[in-house]
C-alpha atoms as a PDB file:
ATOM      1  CA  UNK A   1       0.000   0.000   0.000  1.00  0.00           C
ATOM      2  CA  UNK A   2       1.269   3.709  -1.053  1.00  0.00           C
ATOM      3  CA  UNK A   3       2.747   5.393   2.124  1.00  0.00           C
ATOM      4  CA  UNK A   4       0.611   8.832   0.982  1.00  0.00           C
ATOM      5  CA  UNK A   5      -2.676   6.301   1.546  1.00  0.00           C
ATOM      6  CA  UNK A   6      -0.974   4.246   5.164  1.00  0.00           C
ATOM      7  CA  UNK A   7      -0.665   8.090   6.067  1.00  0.00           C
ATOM      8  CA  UNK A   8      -4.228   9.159   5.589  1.00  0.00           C
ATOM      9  CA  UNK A   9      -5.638   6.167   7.140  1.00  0.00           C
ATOM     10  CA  UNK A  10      -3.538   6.719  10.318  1.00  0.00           C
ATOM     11  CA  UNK A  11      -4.448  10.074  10.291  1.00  0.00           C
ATOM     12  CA  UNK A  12      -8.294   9.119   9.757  1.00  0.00           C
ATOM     13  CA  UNK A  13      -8.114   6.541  12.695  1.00  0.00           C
ATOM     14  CA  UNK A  14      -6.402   8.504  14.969  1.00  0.00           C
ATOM     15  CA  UNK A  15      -8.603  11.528  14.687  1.00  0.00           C
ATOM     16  CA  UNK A  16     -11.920   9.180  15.385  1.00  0.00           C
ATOM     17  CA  UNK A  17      -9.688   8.060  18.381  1.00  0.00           C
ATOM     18  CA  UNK A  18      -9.327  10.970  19.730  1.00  0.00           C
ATOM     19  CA  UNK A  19     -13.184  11.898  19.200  1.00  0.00           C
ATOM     20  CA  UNK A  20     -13.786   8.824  21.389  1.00  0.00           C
ATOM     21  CA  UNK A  21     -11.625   9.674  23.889  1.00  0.00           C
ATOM     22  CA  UNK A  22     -12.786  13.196  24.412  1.00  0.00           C
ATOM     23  CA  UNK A  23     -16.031  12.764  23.751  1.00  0.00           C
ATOM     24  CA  UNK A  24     -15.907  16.167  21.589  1.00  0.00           C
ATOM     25  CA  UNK A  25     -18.077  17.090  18.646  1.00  0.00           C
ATOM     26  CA  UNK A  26     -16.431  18.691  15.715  1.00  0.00           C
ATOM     27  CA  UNK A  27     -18.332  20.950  12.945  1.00  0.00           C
ATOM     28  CA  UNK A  28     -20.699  19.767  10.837  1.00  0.00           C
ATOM     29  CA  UNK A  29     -20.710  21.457   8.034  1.00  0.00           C
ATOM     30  CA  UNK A  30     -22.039  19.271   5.807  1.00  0.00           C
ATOM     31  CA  UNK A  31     -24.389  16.135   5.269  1.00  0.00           C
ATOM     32  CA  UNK A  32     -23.866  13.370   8.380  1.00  0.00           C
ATOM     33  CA  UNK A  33     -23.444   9.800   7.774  1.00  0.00           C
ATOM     34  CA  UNK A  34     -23.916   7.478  10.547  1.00  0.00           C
ATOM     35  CA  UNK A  35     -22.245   4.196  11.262  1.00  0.00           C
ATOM     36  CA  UNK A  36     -23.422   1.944  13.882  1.00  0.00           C
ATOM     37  CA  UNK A  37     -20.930  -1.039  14.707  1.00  0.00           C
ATOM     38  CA  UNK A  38     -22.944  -3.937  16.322  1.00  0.00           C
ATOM     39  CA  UNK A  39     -19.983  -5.622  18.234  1.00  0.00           C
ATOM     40  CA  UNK A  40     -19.677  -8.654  20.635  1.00  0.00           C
ATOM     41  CA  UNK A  41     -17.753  -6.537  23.084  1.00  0.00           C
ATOM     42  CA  UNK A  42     -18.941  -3.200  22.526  1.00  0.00           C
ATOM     43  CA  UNK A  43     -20.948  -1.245  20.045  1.00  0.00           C
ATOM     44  CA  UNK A  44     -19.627   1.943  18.552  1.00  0.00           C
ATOM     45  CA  UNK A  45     -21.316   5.080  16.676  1.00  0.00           C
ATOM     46  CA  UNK A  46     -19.491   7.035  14.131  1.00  0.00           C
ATOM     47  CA  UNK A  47     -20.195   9.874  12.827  1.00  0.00           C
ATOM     48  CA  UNK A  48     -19.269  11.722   9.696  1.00  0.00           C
ATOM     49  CA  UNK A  49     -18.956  14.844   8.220  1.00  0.00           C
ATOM     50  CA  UNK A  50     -17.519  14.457   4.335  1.00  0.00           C
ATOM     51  CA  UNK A  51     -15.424  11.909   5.482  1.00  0.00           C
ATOM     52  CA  UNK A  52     -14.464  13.717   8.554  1.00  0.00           C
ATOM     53  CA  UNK A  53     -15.192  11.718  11.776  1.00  0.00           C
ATOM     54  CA  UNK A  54     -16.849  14.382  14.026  1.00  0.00           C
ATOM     55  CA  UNK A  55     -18.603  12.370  16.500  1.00  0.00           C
ATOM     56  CA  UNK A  56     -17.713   8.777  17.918  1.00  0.00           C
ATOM     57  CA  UNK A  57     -19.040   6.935  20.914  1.00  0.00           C
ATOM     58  CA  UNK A  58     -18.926   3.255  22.170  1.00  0.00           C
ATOM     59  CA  UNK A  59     -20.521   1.273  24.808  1.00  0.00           C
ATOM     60  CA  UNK A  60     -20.747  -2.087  25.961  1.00  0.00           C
ATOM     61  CA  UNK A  61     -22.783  -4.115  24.264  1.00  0.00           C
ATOM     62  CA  UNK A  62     -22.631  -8.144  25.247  1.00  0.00           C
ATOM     63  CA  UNK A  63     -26.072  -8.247  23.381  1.00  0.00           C
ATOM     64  CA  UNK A  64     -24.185 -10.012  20.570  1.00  0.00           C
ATOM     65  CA  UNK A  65     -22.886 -13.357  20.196  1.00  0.00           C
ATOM     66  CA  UNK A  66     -20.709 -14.505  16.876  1.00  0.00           C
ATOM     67  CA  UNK A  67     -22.379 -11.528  14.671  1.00  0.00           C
ATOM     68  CA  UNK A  68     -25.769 -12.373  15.544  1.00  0.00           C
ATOM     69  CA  UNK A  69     -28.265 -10.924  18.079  1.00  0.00           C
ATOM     70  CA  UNK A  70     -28.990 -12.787  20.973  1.00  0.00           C
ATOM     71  CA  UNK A  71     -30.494  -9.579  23.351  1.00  0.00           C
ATOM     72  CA  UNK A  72     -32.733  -7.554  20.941  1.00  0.00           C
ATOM     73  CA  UNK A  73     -33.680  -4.970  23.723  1.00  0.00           C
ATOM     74  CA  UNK A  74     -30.500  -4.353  25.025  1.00  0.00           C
ATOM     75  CA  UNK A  75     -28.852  -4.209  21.501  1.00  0.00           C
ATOM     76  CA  UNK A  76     -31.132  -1.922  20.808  1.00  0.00           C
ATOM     77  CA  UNK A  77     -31.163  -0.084  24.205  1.00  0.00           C
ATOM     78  CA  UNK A  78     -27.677   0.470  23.725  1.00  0.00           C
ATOM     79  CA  UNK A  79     -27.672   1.650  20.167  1.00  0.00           C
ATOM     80  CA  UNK A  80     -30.793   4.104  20.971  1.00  0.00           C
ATOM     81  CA  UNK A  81     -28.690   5.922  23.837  1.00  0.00           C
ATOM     82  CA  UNK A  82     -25.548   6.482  21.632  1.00  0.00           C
ATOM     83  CA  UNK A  83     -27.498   7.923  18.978  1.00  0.00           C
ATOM     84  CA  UNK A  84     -29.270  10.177  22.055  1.00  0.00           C
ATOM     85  CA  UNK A  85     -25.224  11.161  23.293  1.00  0.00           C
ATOM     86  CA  UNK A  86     -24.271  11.986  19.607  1.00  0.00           C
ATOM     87  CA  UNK A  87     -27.488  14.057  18.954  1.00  0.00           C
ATOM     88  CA  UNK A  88     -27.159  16.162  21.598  1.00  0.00           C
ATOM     89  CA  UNK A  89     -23.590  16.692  21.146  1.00  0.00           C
ATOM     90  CA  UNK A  90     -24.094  17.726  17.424  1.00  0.00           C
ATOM     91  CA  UNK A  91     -27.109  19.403  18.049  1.00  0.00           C
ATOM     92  CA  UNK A  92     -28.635  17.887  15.045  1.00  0.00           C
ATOM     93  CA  UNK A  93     -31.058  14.851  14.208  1.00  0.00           C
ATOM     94  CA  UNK A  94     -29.097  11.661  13.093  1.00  0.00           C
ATOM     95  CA  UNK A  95     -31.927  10.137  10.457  1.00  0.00           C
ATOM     96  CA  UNK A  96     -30.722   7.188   8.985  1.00  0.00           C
ATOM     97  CA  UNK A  97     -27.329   5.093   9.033  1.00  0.00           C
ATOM     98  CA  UNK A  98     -25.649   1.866   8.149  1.00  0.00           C
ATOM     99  CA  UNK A  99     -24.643  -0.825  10.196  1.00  0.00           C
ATOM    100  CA  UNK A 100     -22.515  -4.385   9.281  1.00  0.00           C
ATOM    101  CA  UNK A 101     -22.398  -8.079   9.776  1.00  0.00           C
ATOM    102  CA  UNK A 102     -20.088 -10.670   9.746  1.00  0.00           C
ATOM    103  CA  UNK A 103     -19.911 -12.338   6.183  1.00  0.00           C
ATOM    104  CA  UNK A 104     -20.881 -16.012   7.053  1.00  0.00           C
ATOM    105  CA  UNK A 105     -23.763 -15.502   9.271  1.00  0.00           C
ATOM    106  CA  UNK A 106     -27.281 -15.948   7.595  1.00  0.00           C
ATOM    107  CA  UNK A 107     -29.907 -13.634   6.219  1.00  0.00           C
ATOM    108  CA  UNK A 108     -32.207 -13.465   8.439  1.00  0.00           C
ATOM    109  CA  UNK A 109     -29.290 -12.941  11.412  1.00  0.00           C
ATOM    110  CA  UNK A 110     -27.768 -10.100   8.920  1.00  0.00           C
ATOM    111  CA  UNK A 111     -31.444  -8.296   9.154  1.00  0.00           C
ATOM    112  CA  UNK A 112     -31.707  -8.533  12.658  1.00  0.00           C
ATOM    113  CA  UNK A 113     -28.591  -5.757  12.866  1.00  0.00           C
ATOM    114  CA  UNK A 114     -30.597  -3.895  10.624  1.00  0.00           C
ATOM    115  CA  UNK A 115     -34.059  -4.147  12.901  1.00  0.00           C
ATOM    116  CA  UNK A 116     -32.150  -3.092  15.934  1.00  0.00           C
ATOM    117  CA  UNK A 117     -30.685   0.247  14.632  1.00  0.00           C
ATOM    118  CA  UNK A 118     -34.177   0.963  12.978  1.00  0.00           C
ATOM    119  CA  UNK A 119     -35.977  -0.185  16.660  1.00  0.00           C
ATOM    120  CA  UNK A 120     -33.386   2.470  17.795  1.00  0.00           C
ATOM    121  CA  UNK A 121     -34.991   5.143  15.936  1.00  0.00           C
ATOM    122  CA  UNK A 122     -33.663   5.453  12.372  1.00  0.00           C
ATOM    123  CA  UNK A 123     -35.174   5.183   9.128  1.00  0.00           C
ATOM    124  CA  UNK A 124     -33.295   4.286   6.683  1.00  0.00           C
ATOM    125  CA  UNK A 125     -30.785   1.415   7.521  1.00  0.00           C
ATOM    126  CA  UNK A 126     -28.049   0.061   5.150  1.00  0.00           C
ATOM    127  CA  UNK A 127     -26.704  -3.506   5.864  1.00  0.00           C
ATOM    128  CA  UNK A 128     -23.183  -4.306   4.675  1.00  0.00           C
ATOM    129  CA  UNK A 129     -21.043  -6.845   5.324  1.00  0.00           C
ATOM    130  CA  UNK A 130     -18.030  -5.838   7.739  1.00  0.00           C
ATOM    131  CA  UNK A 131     -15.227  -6.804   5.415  1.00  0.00           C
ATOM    132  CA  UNK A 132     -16.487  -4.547   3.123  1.00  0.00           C
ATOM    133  CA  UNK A 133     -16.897  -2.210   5.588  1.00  0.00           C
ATOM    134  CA  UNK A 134     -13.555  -2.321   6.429  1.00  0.00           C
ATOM    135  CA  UNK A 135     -12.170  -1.946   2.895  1.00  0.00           C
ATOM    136  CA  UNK A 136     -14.300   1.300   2.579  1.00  0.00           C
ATOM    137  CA  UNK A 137     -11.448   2.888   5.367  1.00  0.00           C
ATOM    138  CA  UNK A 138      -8.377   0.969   3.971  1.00  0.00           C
ATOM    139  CA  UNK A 139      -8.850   1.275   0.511  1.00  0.00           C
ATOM    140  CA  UNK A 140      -6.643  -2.272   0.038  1.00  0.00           C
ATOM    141  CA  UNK A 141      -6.016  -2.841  -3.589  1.00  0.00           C
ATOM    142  CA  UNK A 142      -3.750  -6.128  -3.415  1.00  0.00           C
ATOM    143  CA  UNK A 143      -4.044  -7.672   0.101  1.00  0.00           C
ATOM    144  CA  UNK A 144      -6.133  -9.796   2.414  1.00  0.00           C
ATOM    145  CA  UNK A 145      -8.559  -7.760   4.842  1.00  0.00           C
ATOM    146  CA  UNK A 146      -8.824  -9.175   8.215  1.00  0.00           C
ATOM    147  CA  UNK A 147     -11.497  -8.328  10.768  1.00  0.00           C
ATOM    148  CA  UNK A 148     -10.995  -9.629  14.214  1.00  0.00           C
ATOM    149  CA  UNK A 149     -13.908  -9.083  16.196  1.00  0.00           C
ATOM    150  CA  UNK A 150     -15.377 -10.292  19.193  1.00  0.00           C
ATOM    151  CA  UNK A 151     -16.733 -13.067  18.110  1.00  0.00           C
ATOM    152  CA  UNK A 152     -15.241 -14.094  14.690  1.00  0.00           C
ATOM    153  CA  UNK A 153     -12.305 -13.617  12.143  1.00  0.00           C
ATOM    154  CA  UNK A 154     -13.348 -12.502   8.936  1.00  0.00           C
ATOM    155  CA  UNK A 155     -11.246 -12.437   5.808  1.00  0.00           C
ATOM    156  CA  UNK A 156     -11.635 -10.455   2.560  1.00  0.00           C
ATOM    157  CA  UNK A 157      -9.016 -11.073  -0.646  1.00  0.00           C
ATOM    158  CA  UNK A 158      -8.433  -8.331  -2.539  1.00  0.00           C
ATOM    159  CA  UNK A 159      -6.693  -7.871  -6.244  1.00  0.00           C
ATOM    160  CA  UNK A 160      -6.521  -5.280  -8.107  1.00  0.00           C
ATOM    161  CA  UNK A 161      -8.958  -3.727  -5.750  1.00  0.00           C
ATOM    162  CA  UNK A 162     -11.797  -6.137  -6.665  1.00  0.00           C
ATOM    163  CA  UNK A 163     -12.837  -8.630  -4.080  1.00  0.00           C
ATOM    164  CA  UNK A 164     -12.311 -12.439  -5.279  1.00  0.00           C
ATOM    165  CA  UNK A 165     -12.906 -14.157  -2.007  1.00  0.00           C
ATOM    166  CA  UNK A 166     -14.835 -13.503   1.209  1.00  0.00           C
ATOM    167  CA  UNK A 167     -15.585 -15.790   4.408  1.00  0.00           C
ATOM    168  CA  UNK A 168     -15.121 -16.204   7.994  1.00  0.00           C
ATOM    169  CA  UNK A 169     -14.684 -18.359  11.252  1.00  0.00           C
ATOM    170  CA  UNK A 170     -15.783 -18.494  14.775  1.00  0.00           C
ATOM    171  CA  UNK A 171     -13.120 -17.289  16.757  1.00  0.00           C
ATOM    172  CA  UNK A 172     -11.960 -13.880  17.936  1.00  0.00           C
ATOM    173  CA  UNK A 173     -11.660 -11.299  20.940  1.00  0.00           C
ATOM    174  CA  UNK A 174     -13.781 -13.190  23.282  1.00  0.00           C
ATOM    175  CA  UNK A 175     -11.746 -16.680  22.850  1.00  0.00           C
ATOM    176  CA  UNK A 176      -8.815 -14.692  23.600  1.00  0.00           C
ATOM    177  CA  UNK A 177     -10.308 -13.624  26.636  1.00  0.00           C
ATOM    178  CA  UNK A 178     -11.545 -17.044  27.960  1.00  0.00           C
ATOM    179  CA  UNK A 179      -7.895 -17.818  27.771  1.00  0.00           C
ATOM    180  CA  UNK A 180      -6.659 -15.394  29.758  1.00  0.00           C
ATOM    181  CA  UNK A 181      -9.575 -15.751  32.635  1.00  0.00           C
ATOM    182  CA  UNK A 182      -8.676 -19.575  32.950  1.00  0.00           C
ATOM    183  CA  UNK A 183      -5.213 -18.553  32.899  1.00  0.00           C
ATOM    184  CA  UNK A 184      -5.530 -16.227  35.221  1.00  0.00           C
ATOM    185  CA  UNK A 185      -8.442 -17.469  37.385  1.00  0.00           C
ATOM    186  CA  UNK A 186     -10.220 -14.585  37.435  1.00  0.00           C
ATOM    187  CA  UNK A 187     -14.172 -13.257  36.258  1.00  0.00           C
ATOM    188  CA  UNK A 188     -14.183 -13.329  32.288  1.00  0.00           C
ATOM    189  CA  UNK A 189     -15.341  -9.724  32.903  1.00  0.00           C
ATOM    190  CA  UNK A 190     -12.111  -8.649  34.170  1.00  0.00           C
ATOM    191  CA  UNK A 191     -10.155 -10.139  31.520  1.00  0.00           C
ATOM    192  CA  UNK A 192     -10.198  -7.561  28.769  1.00  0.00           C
ATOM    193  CA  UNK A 193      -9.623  -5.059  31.065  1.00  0.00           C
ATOM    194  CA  UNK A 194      -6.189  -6.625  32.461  1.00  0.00           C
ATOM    195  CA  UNK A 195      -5.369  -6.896  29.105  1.00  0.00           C
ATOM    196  CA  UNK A 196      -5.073  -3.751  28.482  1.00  0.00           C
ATOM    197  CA  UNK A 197      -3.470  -2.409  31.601  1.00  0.00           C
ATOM    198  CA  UNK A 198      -1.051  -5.580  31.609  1.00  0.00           C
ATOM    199  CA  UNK A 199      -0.284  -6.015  28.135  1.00  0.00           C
ATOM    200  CA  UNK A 200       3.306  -7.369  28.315  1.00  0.00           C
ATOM    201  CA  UNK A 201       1.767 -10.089  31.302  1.00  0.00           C
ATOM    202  CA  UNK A 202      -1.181 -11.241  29.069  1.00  0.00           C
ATOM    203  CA  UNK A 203       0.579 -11.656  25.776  1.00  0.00           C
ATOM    204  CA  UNK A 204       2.440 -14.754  26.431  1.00  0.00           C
ATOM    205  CA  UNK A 205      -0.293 -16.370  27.480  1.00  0.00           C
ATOM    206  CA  UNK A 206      -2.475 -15.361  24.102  1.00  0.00           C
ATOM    207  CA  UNK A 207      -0.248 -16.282  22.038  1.00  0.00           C
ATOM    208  CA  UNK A 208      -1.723 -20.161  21.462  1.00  0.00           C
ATOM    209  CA  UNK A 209      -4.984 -18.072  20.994  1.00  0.00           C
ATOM    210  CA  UNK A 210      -3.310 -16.131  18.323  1.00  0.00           C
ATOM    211  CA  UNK A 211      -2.133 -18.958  16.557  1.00  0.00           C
ATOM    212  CA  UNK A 212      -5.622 -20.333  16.277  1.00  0.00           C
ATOM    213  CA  UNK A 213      -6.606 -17.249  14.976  1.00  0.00           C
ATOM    214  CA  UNK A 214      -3.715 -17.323  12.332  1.00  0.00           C
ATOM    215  CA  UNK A 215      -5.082 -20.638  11.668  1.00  0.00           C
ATOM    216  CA  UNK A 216      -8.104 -19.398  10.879  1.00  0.00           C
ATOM    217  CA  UNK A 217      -6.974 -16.631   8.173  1.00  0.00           C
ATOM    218  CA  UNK A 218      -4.409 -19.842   6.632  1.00  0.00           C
ATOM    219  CA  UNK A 219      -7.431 -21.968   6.302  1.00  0.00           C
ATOM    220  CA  UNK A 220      -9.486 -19.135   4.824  1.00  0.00           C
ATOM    221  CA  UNK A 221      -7.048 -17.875   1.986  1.00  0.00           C
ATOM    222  CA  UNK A 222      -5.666 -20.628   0.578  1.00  0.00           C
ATOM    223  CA  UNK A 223      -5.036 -18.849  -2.829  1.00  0.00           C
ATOM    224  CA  UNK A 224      -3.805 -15.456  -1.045  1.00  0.00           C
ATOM    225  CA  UNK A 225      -0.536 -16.791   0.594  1.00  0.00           C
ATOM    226  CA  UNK A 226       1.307 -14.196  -2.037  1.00  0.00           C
ATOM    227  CA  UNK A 227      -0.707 -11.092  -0.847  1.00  0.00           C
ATOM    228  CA  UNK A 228       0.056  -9.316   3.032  1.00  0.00           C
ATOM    229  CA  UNK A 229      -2.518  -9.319   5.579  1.00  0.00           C
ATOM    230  CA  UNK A 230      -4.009  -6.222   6.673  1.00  0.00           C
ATOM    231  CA  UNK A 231      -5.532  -6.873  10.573  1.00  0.00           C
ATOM    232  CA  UNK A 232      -9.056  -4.243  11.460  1.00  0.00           C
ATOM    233  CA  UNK A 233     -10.892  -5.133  14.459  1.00  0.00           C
ATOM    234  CA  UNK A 234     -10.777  -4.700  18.383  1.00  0.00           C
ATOM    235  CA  UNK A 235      -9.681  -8.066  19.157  1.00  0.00           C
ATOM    236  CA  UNK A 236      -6.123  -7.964  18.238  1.00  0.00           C
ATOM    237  CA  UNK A 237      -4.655  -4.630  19.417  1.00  0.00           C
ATOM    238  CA  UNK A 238      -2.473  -6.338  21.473  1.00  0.00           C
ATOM    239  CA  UNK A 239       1.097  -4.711  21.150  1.00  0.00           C
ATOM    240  CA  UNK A 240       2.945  -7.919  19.156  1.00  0.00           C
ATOM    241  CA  UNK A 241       0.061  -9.660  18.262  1.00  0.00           C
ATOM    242  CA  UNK A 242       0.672  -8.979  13.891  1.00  0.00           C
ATOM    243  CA  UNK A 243       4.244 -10.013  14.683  1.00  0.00           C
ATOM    244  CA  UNK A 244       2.707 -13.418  15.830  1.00  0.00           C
ATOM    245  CA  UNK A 245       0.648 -13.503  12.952  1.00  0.00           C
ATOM    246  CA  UNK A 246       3.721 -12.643  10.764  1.00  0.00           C
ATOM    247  CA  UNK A 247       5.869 -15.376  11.869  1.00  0.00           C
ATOM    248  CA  UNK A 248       3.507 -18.038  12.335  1.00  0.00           C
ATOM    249  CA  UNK A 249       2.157 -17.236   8.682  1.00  0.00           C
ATOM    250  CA  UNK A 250       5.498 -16.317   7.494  1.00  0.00           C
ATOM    251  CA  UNK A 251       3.397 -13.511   5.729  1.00  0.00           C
ATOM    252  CA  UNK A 252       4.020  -9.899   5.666  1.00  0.00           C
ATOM    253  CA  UNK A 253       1.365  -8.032   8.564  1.00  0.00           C
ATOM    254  CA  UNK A 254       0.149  -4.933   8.496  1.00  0.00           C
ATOM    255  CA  UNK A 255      -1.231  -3.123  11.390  1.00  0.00           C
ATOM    256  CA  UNK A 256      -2.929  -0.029  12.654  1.00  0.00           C
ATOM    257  CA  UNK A 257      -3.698   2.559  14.982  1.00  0.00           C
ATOM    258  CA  UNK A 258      -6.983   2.270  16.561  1.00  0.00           C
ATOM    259  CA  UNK A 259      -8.091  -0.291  14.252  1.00  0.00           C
ATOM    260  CA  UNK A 260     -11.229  -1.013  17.079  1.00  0.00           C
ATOM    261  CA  UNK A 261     -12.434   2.056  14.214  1.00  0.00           C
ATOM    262  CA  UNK A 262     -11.622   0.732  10.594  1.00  0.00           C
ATOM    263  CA  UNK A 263     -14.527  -0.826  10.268  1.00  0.00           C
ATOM    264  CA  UNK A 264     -16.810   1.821  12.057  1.00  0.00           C
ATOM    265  CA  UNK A 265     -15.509   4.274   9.907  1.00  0.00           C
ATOM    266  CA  UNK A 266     -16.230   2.593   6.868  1.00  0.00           C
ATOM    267  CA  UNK A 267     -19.648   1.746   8.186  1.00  0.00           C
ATOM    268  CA  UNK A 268     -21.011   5.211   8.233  1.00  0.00           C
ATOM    269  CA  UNK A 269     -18.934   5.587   4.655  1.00  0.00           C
ATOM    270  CA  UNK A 270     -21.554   3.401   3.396  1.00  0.00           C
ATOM    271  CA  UNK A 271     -24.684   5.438   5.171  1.00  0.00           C
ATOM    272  CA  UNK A 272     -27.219   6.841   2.929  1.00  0.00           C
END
């Protein structure tokens, strides 16, 4: 990938990071497109100006298991009071927006994402897949797309920009942390957030669990092993967990900043 286009994305990702982090609303001073990520772990709202991020907010969501809902009201629930925080924040109506599912899960499980944003209060809802999704903020032309989320790895192959093969597998963010609990002994609640304050304790212990996931993205691209992987997703911003990937794969890895909000992003890029 052109260095000009790894610059904008890091640039794009770390400005919706710091939106999150602030909680600050920028300008809007032009159409908004929504984007409303339906994730195991959490569920985040972006918002965008052009293709400025100028809003993003995320709660906890646990009303999803592997892509599909399993707690309609508090999916929704949750979903309804982000788009309440962003609103006021704006100080503008948010009318319609998109939202994503994993590629392998079926139809009627796809629509369900769509029937909680519009229970939520918006009218127009476009479904896309999340690989796509993600592509939409990476803009890969030659390269596998890998979304690690919660709940499952999907992969996306991608040459000469067109996409030739799409899938996924149970297996994700959530795995990762029923590893580290057992290891550990402690709540499964409690283990994301020691893996993020202890980082350089829990990674040796994830690293099995990061195999499996590598696994996963050999199994799925049999016909890719010439093209680099590109990671998106919460799951696997764990500092050295692409240089696992990269060894174990023997493939070149790329990672990024914030990618929790690659395929937010490119969520509300595909909003009406």
């Amino acid at each position: 990938m052109p260095t000009a286009v790894m610059t904008a994305v890091d640039d794009l990702l770390g400005t919706a990071a710091t939106r999150l982090a602030d909680g600050t609303a920028g300008e809007t001073d032009g159409p908004l497109r929504v984007g409303v990520d339906l994730g195991t772990a959490n569920c985040v709202l972006v918002v965008l100006a052009g293709d400025r991020p100028v809003w993003v907010g995320a709660a906890p969501s646990g009303a999803l298991a592997d892509g599909v809902v399993v707690d309609f009201a508090r999916a929704t629930a949750t979903v309804r009071r982000l788009k309440q925080t962003a609103e006021a924040a704006l100080g503008a109506q948010l009318a319609d927006a998109a939202t994503a599912y994993p590629p392998g899960i079926p139809v009627a499980d796809a629509r369900a994402c769509r029937f909680v944003c519009e229970a939520a209060g918006f009218g127009q809802v476009t479904l896309i897949d999340e690989i796509a999704a993600a592509q939409r903020t990476l803009g890969v032309r030659d390269g596998v797309v890998v979304d690690v989320g919660g709940g499952s790895t999907g992969v996306g192959v991608f040459r000469d920009g067109m996409l030739t093969g799409l899938d996924d597998r149970p297996g994700g963010g959530h795995h990762l942390d029923l590893m580290l609990a057992g290891a550990l002994g402690i709540p499964l609640e409690e283990a994301e957030p020691y893996k993020r304050a202890h980082p350089d304790d829990s990674f040796p212990i994830l690293v099995p669990g990061l195999q499996r996931i590598a696994e996963n993205v050999r199994a799925l691209t049999p016909d890719a092993a010439d093209l680099p992987l590109h990671l998106a997703g919460g799951a696997l911003m764990i500092p050295g967990a692409g240089d696992v990937l990269a060894r174990y794969l023997e493939r070149t890895v790329i990672t990024y900043p914030h990618a929790l909000l690659i395929t937010p992003i490119g969520i509300a890029r595909s909003a009406p």
